[in-house]
Protein backbone atom coordinates (compact mmCIF):
# COMPACT_ATOMS: atom_id res chain seq x y z
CA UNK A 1 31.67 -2.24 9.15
CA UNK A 2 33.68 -4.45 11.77
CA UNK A 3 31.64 -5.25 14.27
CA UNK A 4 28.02 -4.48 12.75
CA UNK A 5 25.04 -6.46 13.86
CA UNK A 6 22.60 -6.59 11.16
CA UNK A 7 19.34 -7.81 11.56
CA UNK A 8 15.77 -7.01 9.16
CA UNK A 9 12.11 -7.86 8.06
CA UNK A 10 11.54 -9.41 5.01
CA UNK A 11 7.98 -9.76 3.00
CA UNK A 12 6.54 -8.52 -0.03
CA UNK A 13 4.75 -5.81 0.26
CA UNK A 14 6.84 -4.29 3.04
CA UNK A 15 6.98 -0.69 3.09
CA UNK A 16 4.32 -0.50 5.39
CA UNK A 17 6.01 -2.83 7.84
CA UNK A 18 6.62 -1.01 11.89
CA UNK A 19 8.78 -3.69 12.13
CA UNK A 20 11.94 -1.51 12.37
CA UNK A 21 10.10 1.33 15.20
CA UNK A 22 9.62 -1.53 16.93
CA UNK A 23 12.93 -3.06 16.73
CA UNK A 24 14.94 0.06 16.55
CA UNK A 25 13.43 1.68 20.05
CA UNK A 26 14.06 -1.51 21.84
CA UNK A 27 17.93 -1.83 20.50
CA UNK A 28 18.11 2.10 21.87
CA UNK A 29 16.81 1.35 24.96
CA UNK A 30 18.97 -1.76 25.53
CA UNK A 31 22.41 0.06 24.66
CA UNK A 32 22.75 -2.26 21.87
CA UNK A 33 24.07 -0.73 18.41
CA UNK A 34 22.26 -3.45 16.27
CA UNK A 35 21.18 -2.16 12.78
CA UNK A 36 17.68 -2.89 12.03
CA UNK A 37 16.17 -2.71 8.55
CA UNK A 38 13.42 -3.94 5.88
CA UNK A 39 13.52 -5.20 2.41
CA UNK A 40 11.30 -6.56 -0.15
CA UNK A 41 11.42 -10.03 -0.76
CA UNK A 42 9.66 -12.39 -2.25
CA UNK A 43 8.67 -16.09 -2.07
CA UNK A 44 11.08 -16.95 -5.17
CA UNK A 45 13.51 -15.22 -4.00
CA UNK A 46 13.57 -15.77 -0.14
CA UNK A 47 16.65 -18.75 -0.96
CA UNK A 48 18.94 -16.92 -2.74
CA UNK A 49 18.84 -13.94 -0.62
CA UNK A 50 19.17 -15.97 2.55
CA UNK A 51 22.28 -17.28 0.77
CA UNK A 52 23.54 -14.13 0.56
CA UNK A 53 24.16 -13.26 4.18
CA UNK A 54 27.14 -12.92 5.42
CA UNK A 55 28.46 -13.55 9.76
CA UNK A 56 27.42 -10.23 10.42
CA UNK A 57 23.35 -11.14 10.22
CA UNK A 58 21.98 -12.00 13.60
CA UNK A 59 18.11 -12.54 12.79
CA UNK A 60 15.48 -12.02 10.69
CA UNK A 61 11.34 -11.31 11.00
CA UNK A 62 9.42 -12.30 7.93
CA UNK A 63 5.75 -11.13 7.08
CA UNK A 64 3.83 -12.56 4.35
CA UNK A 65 4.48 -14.18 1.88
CA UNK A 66 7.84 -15.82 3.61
CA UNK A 67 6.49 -17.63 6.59
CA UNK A 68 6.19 -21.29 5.09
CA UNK A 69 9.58 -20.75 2.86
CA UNK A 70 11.48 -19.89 5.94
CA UNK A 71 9.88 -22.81 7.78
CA UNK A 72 10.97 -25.39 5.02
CA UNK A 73 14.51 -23.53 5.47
CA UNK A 74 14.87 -23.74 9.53
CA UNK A 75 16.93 -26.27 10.70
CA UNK A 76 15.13 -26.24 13.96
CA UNK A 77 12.03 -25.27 14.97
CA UNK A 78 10.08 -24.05 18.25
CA UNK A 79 6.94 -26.16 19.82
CA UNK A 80 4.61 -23.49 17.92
CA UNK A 81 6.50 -22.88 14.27
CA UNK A 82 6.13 -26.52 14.38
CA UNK A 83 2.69 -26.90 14.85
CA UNK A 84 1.48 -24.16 12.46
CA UNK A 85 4.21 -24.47 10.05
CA UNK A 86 4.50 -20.61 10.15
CA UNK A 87 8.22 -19.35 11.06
CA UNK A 88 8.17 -15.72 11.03
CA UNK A 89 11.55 -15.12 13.28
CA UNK A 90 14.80 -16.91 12.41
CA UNK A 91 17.76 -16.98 14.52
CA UNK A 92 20.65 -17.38 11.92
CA UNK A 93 24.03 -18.71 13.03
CA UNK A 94 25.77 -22.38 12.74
CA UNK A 95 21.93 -23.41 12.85
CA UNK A 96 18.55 -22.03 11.44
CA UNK A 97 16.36 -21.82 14.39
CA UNK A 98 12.80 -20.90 13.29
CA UNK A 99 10.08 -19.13 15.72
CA UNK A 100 6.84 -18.15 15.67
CA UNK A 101 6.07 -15.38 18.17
CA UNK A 102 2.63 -14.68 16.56
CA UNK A 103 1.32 -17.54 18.74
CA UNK A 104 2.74 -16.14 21.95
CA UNK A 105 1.74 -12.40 20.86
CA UNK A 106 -2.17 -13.34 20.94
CA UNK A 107 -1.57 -14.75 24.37
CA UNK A 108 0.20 -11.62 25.69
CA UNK A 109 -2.90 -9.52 24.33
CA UNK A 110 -4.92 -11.13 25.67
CA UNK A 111 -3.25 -11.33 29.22
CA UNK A 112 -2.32 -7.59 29.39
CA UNK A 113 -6.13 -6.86 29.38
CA UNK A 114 -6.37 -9.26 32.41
CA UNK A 115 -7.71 -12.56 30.24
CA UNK A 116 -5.59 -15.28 31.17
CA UNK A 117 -7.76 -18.00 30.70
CA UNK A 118 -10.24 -18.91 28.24
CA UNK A 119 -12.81 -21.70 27.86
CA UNK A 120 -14.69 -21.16 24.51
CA UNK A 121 -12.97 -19.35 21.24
CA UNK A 122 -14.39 -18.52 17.80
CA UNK A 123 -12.58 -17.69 15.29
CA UNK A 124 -12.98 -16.13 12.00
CA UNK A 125 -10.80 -17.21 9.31
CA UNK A 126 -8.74 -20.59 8.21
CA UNK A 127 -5.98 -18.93 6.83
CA UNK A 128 -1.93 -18.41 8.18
CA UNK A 129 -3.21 -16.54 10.88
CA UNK A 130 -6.22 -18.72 12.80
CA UNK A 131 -3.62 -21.20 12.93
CA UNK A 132 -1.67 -19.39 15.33
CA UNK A 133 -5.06 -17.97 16.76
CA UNK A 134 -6.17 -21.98 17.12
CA UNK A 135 -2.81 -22.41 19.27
CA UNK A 136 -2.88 -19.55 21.43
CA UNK A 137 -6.57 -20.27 21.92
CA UNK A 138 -5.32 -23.38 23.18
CA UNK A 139 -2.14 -21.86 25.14
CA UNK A 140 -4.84 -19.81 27.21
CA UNK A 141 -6.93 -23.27 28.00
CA UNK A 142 -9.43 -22.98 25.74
CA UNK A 143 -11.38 -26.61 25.90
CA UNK A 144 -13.76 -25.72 22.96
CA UNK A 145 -12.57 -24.14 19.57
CA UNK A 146 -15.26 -23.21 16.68
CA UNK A 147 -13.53 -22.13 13.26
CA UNK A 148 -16.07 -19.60 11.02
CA UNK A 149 -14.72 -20.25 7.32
CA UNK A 150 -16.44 -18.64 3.91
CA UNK A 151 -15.10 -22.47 2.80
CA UNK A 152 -15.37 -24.80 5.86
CA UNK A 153 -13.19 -27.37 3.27
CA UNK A 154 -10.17 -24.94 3.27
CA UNK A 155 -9.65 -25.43 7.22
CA UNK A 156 -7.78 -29.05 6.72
CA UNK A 157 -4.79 -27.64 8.62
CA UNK A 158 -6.42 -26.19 11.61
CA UNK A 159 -7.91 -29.95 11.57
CA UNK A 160 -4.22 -30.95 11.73
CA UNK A 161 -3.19 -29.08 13.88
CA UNK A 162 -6.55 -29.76 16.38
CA UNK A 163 -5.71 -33.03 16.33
CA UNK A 164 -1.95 -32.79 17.41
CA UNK A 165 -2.86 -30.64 20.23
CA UNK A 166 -6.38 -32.64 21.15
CA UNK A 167 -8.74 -29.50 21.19
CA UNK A 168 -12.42 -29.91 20.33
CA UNK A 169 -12.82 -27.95 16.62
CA UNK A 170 -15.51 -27.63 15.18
CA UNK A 171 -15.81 -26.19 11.95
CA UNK A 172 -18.52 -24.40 10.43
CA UNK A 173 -20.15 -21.33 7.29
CA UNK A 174 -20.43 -17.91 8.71
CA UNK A 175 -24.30 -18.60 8.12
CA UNK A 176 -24.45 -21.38 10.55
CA UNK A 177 -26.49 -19.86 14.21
CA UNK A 178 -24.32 -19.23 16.86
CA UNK A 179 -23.75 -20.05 20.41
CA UNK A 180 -21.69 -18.19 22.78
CA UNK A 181 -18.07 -17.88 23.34
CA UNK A 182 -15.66 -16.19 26.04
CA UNK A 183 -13.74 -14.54 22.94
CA UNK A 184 -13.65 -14.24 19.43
CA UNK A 185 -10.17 -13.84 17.39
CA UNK A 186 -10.67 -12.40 13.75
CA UNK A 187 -8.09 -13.30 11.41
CA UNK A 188 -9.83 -11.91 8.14
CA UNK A 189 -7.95 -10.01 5.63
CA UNK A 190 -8.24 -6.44 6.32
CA UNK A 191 -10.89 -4.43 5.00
CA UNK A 192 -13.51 -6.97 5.12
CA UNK A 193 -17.01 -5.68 5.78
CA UNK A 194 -18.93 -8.58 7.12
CA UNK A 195 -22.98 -8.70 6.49
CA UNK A 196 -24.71 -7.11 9.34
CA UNK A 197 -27.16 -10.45 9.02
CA UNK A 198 -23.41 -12.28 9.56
CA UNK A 199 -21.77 -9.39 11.83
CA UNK A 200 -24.55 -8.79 14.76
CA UNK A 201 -25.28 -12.80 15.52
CA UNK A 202 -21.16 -13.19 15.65
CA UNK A 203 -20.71 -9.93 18.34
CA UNK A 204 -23.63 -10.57 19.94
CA UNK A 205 -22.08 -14.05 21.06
CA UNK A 206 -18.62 -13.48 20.37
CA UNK A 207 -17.67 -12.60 23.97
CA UNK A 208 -14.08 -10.57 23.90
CA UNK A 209 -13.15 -9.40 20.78
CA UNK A 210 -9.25 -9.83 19.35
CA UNK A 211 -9.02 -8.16 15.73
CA UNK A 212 -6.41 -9.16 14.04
CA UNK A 213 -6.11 -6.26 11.56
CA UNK A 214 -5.61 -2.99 12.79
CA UNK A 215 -5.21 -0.21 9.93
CA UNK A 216 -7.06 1.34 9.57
CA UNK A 217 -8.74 1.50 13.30
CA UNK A 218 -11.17 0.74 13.82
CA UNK A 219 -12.37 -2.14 11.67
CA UNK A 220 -15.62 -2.69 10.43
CA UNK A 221 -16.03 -5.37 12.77
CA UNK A 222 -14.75 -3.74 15.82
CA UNK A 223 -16.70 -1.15 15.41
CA UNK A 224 -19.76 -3.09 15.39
CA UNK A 225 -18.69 -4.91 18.23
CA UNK A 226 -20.89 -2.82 21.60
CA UNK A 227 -20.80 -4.43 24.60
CA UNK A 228 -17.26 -6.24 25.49
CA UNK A 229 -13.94 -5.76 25.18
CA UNK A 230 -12.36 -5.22 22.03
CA UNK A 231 -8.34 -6.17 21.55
CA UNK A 232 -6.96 -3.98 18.53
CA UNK A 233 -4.10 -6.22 16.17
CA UNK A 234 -1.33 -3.64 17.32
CA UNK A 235 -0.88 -5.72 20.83
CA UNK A 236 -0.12 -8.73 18.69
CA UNK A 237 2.41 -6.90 16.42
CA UNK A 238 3.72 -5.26 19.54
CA UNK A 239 3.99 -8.29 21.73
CA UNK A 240 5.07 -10.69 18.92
CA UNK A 241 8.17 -8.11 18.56
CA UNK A 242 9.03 -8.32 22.22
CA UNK A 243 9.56 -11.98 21.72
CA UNK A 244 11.52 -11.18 18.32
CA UNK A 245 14.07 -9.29 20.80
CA UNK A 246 13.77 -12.03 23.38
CA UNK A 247 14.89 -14.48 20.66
CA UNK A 248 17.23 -12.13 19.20
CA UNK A 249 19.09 -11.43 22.40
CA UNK A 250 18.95 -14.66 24.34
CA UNK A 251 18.06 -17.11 21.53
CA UNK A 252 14.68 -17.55 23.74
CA UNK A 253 11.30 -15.98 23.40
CA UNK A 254 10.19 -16.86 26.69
CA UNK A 255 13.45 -15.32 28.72
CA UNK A 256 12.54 -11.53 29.92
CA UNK A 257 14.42 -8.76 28.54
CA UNK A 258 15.94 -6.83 31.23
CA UNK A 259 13.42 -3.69 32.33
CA UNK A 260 10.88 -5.13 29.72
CA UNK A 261 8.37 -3.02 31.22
CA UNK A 262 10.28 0.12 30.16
CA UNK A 263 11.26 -1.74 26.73
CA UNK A 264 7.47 -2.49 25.82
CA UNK A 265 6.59 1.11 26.36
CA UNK A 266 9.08 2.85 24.50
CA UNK A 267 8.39 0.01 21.54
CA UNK A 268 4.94 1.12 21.92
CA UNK A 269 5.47 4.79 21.60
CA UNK A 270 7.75 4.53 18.51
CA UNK A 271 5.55 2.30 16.99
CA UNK A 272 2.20 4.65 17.57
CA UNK A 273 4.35 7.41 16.22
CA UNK A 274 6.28 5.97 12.83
């Protein structure tokens, strides 16, 4: 069709993605007859179907497993795909920008509940996601960072990435005692059930809890979780998707969409209801 804007999510499994509620409600609500799909791709198979895509492609969000392929195919990258090297938001065009809007979704979670500053962050995890959880812990001023690993060896890269930012890590078993933070960020794979002998020490100093997954809801560790705040995944899916419009429309993720007050809640809405 003459004309069409296409745009989509990649990843494999995908059929669960609310990529396209998101994505569709805000193209509605800006006037903007942009076509907005998902498909199953791959890792082996990410290349060739890039290759495929003709003018009419505008962008694309990717979901697991495609974050490091589309990094390695981005001819430029932003501050934070750079630092994690994560790209889950490409900008296609003459040039291959990659984004990651992960980084800047945990930091708009964490803000709408009226946390714009942190000093202390744990976090639970050293996989694809506690790296962006390391940066945005650092984004929000975070001078401290502790990193709770089932294999403290497997955290090289948040190392790395430490390092290039010069934040304090330490790195440490779930079994090790604990001290207390401002906020936790959980970036295990959903479903896990920690041990209560693991689970109470960790809420009872964890300080504001961010939960990365968030289906089903509530998790078993935000349910165990009495006595502060507790930050459900959605925000970061739903804030991360903002910026994928940002980028999408201006080529920025840090350039307001116009009424994007009235664009987050209708993103919201469709999102909650898909």
């Amino acid at each position: 069709m003459a004309g069409r804007t296409n745009l989509a999510v990649w990843g494999d499994p995908i059929g669960h993605s609310r990529s396209p509620a998101l994505h569709r409600a805000a193209y509605r609500e800006l006037g903007l007859d942009w076509q907005y799909d998902r498909r199953r791709v791959d890792a082996g198979e990410f290349a060739t179907a890039l290759g495929t895509l003709d003018e009419s492609w505008r962008g694309l969000s990717l979901t697991m497993p495609l974050k490091e392929v589309a990094h390695a195919a981005a001819d430029e990258l932003d501050a934070h795909a750079r630092l994690t090297g994560a790209v889950n938001t490409l900008l296609l065009g003459d040039r291959r920008r990659g984004f990651n809007t992960d980084v800047g979704g945990i930091v708009d979670a964490f803000t709408d509940v009226g946390v714009s500053r942190l000093e202390s962050v744990r976090i639970l995890g050293a996989g694809a996601t506690a790296a962006s959880a390391l940066v945005a812990a650092h984004d929000l001023g975070a001078r401290r960072v502790e990193v709770r690993a089932r294999r403290p060896e497997a955290a090289e890269r948040l190392r790395r990435i430490a390092g290039e930012l010069g934040a304090e890590l330490t790195v440490t078993a779930f079994d090790e005692p604990t001290s207390g933070v401002d906020a936790t960020i959980a970036t295990l794979p959903t479903g896990t059930v920690l041990d209560p002998a693991l689970a109470v020490p960790l809420a009872a100093s964890g300080g504001i809890l961010f939960e990365a997954a968030y289906a089903p809801w509530p998790s078993a560790l935000a349910a165990g979780w009495p006595g502060h705040p507790v930050i459900s995944g959605f925000e970061m899916l739903l804030h991360q998707a903002v910026r994928q419009v940002r980028i999408f429309l201006t080529g920025s993720q840090d350039q307001a969409l116009p009424r994007e007050d009235v664009i987050v809640s209708v993103m919201r809405s469709a999102a909650m209801g898909d």
